[in-house]
C-alpha atoms as a PDB file:
ATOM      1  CA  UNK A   1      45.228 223.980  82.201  1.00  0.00           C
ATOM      2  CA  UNK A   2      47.022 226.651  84.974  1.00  0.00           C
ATOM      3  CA  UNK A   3      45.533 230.425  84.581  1.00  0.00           C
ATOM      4  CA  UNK A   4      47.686 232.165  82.533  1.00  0.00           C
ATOM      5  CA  UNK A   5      49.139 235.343  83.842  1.00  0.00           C
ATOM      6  CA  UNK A   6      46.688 238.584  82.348  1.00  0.00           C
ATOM      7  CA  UNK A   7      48.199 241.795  81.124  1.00  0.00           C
ATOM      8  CA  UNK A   8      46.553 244.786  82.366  1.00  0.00           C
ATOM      9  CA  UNK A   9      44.386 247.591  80.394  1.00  0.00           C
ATOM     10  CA  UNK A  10      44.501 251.057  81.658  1.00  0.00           C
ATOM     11  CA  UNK A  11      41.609 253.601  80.685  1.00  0.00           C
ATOM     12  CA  UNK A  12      40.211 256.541  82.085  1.00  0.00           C
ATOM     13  CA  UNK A  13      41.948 255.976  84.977  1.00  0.00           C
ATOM     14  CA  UNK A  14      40.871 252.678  85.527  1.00  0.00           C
ATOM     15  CA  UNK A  15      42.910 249.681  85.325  1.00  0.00           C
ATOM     16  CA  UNK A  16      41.374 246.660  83.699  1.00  0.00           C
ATOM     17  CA  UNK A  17      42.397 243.110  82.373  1.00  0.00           C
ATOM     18  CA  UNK A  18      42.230 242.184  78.567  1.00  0.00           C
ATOM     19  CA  UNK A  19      39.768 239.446  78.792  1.00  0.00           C
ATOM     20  CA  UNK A  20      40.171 238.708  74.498  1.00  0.00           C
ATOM     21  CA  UNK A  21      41.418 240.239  71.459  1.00  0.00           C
ATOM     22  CA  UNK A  22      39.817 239.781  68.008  1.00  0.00           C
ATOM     23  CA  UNK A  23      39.824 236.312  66.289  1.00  0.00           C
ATOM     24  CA  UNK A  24      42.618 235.742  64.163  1.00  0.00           C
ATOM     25  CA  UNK A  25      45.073 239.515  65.776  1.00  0.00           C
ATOM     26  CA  UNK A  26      47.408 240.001  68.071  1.00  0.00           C
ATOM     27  CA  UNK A  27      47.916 243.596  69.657  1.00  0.00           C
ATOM     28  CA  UNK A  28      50.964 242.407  70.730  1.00  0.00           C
ATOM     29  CA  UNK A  29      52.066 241.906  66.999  1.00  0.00           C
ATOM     30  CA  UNK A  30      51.605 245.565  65.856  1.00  0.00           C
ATOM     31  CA  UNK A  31      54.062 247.380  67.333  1.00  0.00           C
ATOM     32  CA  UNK A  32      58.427 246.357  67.911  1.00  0.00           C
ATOM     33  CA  UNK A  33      59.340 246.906  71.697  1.00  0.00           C
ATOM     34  CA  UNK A  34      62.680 246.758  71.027  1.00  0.00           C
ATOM     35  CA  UNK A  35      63.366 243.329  72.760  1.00  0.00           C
ATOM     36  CA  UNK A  36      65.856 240.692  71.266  1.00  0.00           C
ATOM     37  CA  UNK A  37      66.589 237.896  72.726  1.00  0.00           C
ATOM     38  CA  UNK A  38      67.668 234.393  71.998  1.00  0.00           C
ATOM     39  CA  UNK A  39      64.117 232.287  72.787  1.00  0.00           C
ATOM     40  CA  UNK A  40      65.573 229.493  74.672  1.00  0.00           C
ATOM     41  CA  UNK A  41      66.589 231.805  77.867  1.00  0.00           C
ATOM     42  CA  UNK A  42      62.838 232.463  78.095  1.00  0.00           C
ATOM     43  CA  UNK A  43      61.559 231.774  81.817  1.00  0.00           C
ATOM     44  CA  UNK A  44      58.360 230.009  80.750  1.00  0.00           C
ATOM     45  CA  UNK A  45      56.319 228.512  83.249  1.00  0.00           C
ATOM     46  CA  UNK A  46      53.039 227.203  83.680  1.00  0.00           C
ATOM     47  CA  UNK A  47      51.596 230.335  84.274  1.00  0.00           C
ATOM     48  CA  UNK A  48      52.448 231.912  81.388  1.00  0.00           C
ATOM     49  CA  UNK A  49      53.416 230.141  78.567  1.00  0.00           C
ATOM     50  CA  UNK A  50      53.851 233.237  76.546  1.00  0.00           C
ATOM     51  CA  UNK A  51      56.836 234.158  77.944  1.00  0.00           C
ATOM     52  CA  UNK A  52      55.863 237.166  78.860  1.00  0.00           C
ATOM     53  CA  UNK A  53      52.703 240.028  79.711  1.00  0.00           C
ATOM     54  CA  UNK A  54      51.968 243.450  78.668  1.00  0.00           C
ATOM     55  CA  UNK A  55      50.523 246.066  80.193  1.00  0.00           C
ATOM     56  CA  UNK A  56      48.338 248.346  77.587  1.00  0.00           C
ATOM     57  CA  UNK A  57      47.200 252.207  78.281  1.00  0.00           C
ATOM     58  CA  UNK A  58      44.934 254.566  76.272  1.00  0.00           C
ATOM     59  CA  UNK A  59      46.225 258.057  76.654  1.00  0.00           C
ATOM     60  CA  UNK A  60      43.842 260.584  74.673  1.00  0.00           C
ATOM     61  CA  UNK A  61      42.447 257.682  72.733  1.00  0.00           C
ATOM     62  CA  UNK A  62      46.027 256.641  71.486  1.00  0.00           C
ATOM     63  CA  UNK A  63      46.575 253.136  72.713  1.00  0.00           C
ATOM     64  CA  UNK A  64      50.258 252.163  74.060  1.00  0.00           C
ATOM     65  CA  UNK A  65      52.183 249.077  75.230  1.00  0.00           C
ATOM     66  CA  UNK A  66      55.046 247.761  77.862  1.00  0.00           C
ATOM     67  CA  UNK A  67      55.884 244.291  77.209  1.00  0.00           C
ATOM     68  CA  UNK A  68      57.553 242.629  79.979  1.00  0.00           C
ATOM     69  CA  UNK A  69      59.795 238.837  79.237  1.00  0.00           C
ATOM     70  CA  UNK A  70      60.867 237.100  82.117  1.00  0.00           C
ATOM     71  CA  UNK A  71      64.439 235.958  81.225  1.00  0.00           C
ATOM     72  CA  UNK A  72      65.987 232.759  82.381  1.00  0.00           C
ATOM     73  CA  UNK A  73      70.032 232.966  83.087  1.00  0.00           C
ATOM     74  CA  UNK A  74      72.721 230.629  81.333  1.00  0.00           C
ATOM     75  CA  UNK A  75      75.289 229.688  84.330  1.00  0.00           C
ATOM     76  CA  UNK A  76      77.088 226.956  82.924  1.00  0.00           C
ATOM     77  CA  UNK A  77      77.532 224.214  80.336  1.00  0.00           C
ATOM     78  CA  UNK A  78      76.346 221.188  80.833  1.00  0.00           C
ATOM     79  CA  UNK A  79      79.418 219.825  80.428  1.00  0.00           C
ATOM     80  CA  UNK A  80      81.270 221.017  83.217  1.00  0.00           C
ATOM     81  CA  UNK A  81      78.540 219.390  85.287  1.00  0.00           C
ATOM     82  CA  UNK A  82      77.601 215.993  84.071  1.00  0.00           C
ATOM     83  CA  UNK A  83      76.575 213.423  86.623  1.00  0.00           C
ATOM     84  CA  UNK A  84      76.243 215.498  89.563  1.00  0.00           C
ATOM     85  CA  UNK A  85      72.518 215.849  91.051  1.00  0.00           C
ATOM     86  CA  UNK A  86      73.443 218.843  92.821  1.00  0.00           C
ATOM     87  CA  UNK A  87      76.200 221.630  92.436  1.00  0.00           C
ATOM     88  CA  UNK A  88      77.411 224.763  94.028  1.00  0.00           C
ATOM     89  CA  UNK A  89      78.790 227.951  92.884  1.00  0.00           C
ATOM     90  CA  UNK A  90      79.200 231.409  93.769  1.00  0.00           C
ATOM     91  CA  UNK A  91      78.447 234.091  90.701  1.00  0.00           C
ATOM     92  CA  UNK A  92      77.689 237.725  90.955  1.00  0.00           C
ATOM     93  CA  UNK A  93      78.470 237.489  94.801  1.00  0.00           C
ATOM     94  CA  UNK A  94      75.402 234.833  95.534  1.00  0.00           C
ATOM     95  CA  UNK A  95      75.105 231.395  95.934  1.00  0.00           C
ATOM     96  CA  UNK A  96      72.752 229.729  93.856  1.00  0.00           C
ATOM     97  CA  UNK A  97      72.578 225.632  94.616  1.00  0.00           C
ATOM     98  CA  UNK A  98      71.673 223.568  90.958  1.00  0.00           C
ATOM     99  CA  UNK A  99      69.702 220.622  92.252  1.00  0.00           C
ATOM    100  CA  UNK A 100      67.542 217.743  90.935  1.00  0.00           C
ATOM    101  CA  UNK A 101      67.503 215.962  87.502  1.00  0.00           C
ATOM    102  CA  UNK A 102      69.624 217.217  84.907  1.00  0.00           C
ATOM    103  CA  UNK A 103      67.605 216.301  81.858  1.00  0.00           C
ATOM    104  CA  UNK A 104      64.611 218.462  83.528  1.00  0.00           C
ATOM    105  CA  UNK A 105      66.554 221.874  84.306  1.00  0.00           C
ATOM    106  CA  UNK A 106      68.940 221.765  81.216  1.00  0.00           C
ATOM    107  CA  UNK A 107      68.118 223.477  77.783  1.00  0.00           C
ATOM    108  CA  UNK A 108      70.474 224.206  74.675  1.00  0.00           C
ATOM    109  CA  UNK A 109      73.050 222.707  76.924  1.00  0.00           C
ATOM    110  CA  UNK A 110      73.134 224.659  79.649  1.00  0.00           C
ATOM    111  CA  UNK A 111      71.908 225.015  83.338  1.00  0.00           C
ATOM    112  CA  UNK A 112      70.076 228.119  84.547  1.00  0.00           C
ATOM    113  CA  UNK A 113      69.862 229.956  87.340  1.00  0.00           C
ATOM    114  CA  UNK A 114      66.285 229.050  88.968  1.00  0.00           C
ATOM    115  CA  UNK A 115      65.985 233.071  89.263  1.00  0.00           C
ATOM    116  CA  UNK A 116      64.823 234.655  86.636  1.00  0.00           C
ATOM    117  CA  UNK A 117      65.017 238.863  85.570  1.00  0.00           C
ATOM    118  CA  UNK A 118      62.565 240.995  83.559  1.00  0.00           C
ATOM    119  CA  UNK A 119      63.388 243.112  80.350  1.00  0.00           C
ATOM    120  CA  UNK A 120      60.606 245.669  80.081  1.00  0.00           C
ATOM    121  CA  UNK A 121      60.365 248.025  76.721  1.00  0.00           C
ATOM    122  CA  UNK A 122      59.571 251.534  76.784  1.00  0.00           C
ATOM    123  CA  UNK A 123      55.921 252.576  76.565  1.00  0.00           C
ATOM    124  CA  UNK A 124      55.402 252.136  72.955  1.00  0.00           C
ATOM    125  CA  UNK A 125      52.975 253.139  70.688  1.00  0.00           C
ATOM    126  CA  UNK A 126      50.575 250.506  68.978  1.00  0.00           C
ATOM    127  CA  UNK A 127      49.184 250.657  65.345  1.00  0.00           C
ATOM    128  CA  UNK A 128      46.686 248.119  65.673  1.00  0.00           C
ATOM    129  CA  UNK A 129      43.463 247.739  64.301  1.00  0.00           C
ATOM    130  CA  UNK A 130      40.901 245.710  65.583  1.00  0.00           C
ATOM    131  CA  UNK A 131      38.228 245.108  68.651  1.00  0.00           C
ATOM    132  CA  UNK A 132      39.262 243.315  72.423  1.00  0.00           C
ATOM    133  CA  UNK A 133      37.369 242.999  75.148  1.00  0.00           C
ATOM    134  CA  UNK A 134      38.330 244.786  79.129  1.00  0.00           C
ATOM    135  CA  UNK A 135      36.969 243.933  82.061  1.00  0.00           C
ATOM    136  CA  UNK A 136      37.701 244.839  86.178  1.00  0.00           C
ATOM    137  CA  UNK A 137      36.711 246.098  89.231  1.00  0.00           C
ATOM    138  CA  UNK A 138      35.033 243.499  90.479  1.00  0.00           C
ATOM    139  CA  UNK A 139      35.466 239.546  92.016  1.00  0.00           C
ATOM    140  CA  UNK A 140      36.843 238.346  88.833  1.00  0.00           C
ATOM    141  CA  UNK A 141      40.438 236.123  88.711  1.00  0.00           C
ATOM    142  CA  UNK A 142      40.585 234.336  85.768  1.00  0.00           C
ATOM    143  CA  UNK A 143      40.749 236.110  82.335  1.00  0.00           C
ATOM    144  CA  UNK A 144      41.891 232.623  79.756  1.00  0.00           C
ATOM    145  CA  UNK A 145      37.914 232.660  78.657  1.00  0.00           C
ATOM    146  CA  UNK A 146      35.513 235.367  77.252  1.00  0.00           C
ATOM    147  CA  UNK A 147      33.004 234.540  79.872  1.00  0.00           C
ATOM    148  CA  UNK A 148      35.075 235.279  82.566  1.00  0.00           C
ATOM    149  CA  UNK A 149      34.401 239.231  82.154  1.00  0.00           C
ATOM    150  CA  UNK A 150      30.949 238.317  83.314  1.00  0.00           C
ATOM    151  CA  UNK A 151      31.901 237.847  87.204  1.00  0.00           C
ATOM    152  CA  UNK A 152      33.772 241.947  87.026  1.00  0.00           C
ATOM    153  CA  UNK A 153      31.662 244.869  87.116  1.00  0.00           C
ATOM    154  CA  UNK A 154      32.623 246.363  84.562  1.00  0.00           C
ATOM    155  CA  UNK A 155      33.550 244.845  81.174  1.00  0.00           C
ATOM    156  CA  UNK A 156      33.564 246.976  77.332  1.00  0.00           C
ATOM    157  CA  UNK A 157      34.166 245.735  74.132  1.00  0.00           C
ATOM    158  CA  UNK A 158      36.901 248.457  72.180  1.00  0.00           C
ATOM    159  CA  UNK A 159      37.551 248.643  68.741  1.00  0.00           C
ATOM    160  CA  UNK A 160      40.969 250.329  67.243  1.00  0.00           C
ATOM    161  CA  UNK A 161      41.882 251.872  63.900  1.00  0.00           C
ATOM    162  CA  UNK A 162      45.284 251.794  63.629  1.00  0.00           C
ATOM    163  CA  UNK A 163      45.975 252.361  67.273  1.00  0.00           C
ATOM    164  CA  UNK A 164      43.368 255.018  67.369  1.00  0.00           C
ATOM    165  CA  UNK A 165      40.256 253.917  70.069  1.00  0.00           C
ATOM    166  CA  UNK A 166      37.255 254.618  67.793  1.00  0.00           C
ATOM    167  CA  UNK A 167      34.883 252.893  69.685  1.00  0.00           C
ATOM    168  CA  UNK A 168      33.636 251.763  72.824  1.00  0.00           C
ATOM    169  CA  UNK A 169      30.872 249.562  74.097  1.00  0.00           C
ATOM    170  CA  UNK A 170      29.275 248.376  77.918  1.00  0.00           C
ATOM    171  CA  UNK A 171      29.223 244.765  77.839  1.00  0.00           C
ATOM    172  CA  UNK A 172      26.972 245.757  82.076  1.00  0.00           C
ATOM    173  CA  UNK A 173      23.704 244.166  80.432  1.00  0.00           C
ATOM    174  CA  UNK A 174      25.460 240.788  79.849  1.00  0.00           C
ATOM    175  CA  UNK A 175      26.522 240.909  83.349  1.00  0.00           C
ATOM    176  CA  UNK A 176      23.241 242.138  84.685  1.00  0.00           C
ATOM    177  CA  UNK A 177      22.173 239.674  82.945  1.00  0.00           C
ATOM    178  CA  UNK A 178      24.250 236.820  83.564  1.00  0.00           C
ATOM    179  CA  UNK A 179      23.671 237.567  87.712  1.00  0.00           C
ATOM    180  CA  UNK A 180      20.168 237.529  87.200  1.00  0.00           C
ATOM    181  CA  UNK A 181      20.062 233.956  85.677  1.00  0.00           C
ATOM    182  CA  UNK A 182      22.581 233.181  88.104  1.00  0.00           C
ATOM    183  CA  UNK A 183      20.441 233.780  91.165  1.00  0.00           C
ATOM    184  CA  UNK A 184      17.423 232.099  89.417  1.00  0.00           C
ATOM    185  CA  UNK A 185      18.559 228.571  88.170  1.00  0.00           C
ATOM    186  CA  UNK A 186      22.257 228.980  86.534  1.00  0.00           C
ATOM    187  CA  UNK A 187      23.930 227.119  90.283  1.00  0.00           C
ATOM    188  CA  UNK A 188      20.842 225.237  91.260  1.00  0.00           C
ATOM    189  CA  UNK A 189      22.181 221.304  91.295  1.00  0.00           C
ATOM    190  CA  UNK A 190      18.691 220.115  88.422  1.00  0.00           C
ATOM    191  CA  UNK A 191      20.682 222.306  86.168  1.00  0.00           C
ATOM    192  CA  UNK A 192      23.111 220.478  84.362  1.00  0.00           C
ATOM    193  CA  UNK A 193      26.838 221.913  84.316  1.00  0.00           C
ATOM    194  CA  UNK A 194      27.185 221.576  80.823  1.00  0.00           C
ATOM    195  CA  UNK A 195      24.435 223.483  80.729  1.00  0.00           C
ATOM    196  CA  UNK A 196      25.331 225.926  82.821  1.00  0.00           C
ATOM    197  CA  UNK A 197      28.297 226.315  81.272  1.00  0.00           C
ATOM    198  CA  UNK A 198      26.948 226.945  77.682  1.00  0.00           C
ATOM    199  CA  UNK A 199      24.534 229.392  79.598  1.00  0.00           C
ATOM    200  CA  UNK A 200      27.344 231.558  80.356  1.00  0.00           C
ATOM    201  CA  UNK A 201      29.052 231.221  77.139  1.00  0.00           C
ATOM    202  CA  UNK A 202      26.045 232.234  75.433  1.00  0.00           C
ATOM    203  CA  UNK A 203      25.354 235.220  77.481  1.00  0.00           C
ATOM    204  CA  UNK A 204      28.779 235.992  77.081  1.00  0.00           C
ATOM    205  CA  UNK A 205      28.866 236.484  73.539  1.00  0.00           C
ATOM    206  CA  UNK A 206      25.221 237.571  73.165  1.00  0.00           C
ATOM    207  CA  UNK A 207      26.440 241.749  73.122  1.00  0.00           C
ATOM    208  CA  UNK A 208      29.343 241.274  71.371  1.00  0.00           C
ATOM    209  CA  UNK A 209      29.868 242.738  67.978  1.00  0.00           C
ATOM    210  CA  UNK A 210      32.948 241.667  66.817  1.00  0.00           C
ATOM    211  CA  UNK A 211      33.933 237.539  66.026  1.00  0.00           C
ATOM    212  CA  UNK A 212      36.139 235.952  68.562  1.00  0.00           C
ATOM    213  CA  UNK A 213      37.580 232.197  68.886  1.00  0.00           C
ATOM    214  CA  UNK A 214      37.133 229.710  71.620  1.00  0.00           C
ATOM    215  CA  UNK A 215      40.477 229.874  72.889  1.00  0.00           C
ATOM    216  CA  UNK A 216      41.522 233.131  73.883  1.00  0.00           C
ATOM    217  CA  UNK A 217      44.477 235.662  72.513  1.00  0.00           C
ATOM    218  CA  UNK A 218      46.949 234.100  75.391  1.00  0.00           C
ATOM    219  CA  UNK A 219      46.728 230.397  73.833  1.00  0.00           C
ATOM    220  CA  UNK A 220      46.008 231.242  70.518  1.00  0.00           C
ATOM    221  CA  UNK A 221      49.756 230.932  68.801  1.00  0.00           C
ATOM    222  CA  UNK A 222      50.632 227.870  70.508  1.00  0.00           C
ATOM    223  CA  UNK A 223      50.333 224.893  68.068  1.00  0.00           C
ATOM    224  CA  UNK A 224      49.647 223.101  70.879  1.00  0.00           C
ATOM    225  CA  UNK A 225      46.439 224.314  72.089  1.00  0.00           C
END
């Protein structure tokens, strides 16, 4: 499975990644940025098969949202283009060359443009109520699983009431600890990587106060996953 693109927590200044949200939410859900578009011109890739990222802020406790969709653009029906592997045409004053198969770069009968353009919202507020987990500044690069907040420095678990940050918590002595097993057996090769793996996982969750699932918030309304 590719990383999935993170969307970015700012706090105090800081800017974090949201590592998970709380099982069974969405912060993305509780608020309407405004966006409509028809679903088939979303860029999707396998980077981000949301369709999009957000990137959250607490100002004065309030919490607040951008969301960001990468849009895909229609150029020309099918059609008009049957049988050809590659065609040429001028829009917009560029060149764009369509190349390749046409059953993999058509959808809802139409070609697009292989460059895509973002719609981002306004900063929006969000009325949500429920606990995530942040973590950054650090070595960390992959944010799809809840242990991956143990290779940052920094990581807290937040809870909202209706968009209102209520409380805060230092997830540090799950990383302490996590670096101290690390150095002592967690990479040695007698210790099995299943093991190791269930190590972290447990170490992981061992602070947290609030449920989460296996699969985090980014794969979690796919039916696929």
């Amino acid at each position: 499975m590719t990383v999935q693109a993170a969307d970015s927590f700012s706090i105090e200044g800081k800017t974090f990644w949201l590592i998970d949200v709380e099982a069974g939410k969405q912060i993305i859900d509780c608020a309407d940025f405004g966006i409509k578009i028809d679903e088939s011109l979303l860029a999707l890739s396998t980077g981000c098969y949301r369709g999009y990222v957000a990137d959250y802020s607490v100002e004065q406790d309030i919490l607040y949202g951008v969301k960001r969709v990468e849009i895909s653009r229609r150029i020309m029906p099918i059609e008009n283009i049957r049988n050809r592997s590659m065609n040429n045409y001028h829009r917009n004053n560029r060149f764009v060359a369509i190349r390749g198969n046409i059953g993999q770069q058509r959808r809802g009968g139409y070609y697009y443009d292989p460059f895509s353009y973002t719609i981002e919202s306004e900063k929006t507020p969000i009325k949500y109520t429920g606990s995530c987990i942040i973590a950054g500044q650090g070595g960390g690069w992959n944010t799809d699983f809840i242990e991956c907040y143990l290779y940052y420095n920094e990581a807290y678990e937040l809870y909202y009431s209706d968009g209102l940050l209520v409380e805060t918590r230092s997830l540090k002595s799950a990383i302490n600890k996590f670096r101290n097993e690390e150095n002592a057996n967690i990479n040695k090769d007698e210790v099995d990587p299943s093991q190791r793996s269930q190590l972290r996982e447990d170490i992981a969750h061992s602070p947290l106060k609030y449920a989460y699932e296996c699969s985090t918030y980014k794969w979690r309304n796919n039916p696929d996953w």
